[in-house]
Protein backbone atom coordinates (compact mmCIF):
# COMPACT_ATOMS: atom_id res chain seq x y z
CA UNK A 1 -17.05 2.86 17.27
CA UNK A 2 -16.13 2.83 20.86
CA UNK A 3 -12.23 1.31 22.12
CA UNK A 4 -14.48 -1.43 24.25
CA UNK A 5 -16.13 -2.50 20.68
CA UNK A 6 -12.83 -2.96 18.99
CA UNK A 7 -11.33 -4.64 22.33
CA UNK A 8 -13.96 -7.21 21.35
CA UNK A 9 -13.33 -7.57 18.15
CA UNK A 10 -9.32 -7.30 18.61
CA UNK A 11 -9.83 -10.04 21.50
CA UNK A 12 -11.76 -12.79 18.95
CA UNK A 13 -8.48 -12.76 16.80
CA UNK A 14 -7.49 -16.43 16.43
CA UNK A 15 -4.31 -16.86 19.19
CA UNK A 16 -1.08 -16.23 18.05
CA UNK A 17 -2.78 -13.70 14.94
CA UNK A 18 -1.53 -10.15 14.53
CA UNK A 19 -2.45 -8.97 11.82
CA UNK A 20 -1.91 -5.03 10.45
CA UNK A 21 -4.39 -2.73 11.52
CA UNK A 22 -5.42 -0.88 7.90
CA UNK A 23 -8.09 1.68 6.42
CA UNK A 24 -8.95 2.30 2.73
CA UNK A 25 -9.30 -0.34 -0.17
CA UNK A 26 -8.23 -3.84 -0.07
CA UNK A 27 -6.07 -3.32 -3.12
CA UNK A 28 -4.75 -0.57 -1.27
CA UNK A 29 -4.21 -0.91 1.96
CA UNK A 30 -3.41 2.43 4.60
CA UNK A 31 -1.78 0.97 7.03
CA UNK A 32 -1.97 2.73 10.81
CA UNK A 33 1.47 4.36 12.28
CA UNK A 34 0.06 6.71 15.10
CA UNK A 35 -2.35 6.92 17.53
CA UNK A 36 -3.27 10.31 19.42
CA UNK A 37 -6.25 10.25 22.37
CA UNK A 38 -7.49 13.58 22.67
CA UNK A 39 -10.37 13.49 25.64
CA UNK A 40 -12.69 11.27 24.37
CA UNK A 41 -11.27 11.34 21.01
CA UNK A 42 -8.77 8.63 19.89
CA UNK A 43 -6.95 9.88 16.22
CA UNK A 44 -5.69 7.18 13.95
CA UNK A 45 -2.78 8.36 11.77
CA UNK A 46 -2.32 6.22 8.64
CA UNK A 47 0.36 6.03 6.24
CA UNK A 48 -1.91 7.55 3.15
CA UNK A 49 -4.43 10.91 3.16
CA UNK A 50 -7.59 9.85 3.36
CA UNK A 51 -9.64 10.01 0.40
CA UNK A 52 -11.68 13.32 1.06
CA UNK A 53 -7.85 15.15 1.06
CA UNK A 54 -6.93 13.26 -2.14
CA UNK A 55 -7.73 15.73 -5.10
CA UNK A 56 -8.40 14.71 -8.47
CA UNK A 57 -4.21 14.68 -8.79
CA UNK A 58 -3.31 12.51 -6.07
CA UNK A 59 0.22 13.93 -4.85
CA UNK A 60 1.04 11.79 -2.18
CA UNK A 61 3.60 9.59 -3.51
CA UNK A 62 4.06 6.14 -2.15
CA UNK A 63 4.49 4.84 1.19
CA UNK A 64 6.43 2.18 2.79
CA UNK A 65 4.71 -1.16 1.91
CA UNK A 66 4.51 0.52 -1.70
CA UNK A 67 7.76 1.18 -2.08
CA UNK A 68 8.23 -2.64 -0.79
CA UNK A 69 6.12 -3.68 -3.76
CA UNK A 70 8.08 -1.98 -6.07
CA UNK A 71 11.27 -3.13 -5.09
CA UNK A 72 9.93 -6.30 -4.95
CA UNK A 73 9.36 -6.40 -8.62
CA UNK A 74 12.57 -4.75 -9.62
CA UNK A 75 14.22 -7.51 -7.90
CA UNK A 76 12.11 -10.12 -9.85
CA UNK A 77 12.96 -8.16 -13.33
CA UNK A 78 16.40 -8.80 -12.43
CA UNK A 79 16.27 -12.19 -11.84
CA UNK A 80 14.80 -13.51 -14.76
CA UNK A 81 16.39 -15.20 -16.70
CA UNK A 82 16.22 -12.56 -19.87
CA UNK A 83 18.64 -10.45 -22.01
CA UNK A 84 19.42 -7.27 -20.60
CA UNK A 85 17.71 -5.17 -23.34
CA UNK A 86 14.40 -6.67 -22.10
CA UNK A 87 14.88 -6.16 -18.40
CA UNK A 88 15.88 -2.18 -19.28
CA UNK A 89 12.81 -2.78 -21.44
CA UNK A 90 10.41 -4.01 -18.63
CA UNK A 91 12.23 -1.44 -16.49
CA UNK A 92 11.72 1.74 -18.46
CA UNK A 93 8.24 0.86 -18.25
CA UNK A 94 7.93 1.05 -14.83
CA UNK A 95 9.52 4.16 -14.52
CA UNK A 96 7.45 5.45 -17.11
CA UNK A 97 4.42 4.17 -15.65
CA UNK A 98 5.25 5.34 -12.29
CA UNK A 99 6.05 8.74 -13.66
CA UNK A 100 2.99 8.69 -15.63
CA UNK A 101 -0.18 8.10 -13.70
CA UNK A 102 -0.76 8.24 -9.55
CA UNK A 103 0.82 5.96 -7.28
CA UNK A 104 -2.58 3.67 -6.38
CA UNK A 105 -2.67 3.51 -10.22
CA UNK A 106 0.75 2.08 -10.39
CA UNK A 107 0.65 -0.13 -7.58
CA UNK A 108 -3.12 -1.41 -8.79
CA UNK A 109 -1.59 -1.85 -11.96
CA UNK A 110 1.13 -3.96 -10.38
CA UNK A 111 -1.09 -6.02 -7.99
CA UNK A 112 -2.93 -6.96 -11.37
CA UNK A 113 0.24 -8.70 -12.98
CA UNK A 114 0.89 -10.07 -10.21
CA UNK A 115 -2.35 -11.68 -9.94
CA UNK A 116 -2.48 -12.69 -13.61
CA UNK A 117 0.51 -14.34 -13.17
């Protein structure tokens, strides 16, 4: 896509809209932090590899509005209104899960509570 396409497209935004500009799944958003032109080249850096890096092990830890999610629902954990053992309860499983499977599994994982909820 050409820069005057997306103009368009950036210019039929409702007035007063600005919205994140992402890549990758909807569950997953990669959100953009960089921009590079090179000649007639313009690189978009986002906060994620793209898939065709990600091996079967994804490695890449989580990124900013991840790591806003989690805390997120830490801070909800420790505001209910629950006996400590469970909130170390629901806690340890977080950690476990995070330790335990990749971070878009985790965060997908999360999203799905959340929606269920």
């Amino acid at each position: 896509m050409k820069v005057s396409d997306l103009k368009i497209i950036l210019d039929t935004l409702p007035e007063g809209s600005d919205p994140e500009i992402v890549t990758g799944e909807v569950w997953l958003p990669e959100r953009l932090i960089d921009t590079q032109l090179d000649n007639e080249l313009l690189h978009l850096q986002f906060d994620s590899a793209p898939d065709d890096f990600i091996r079967e092990e994804e490695g890449r830890g989580f990124v900013e509005h991840e790591i806003n999610l989690l805390h997120s629902k830490v801070m909800k954990i420790l505001h209910e209104p629950a006996a400590v053992a469970d909130k170390a309860q629901a806690l340890l499983g977080l950690i476990l899960m995070a330790h335990e499977q990749s971070s878009s599994q985790v965060i997908e994982a999360i999203e799905d509570l959340e929606d269920n909820h």
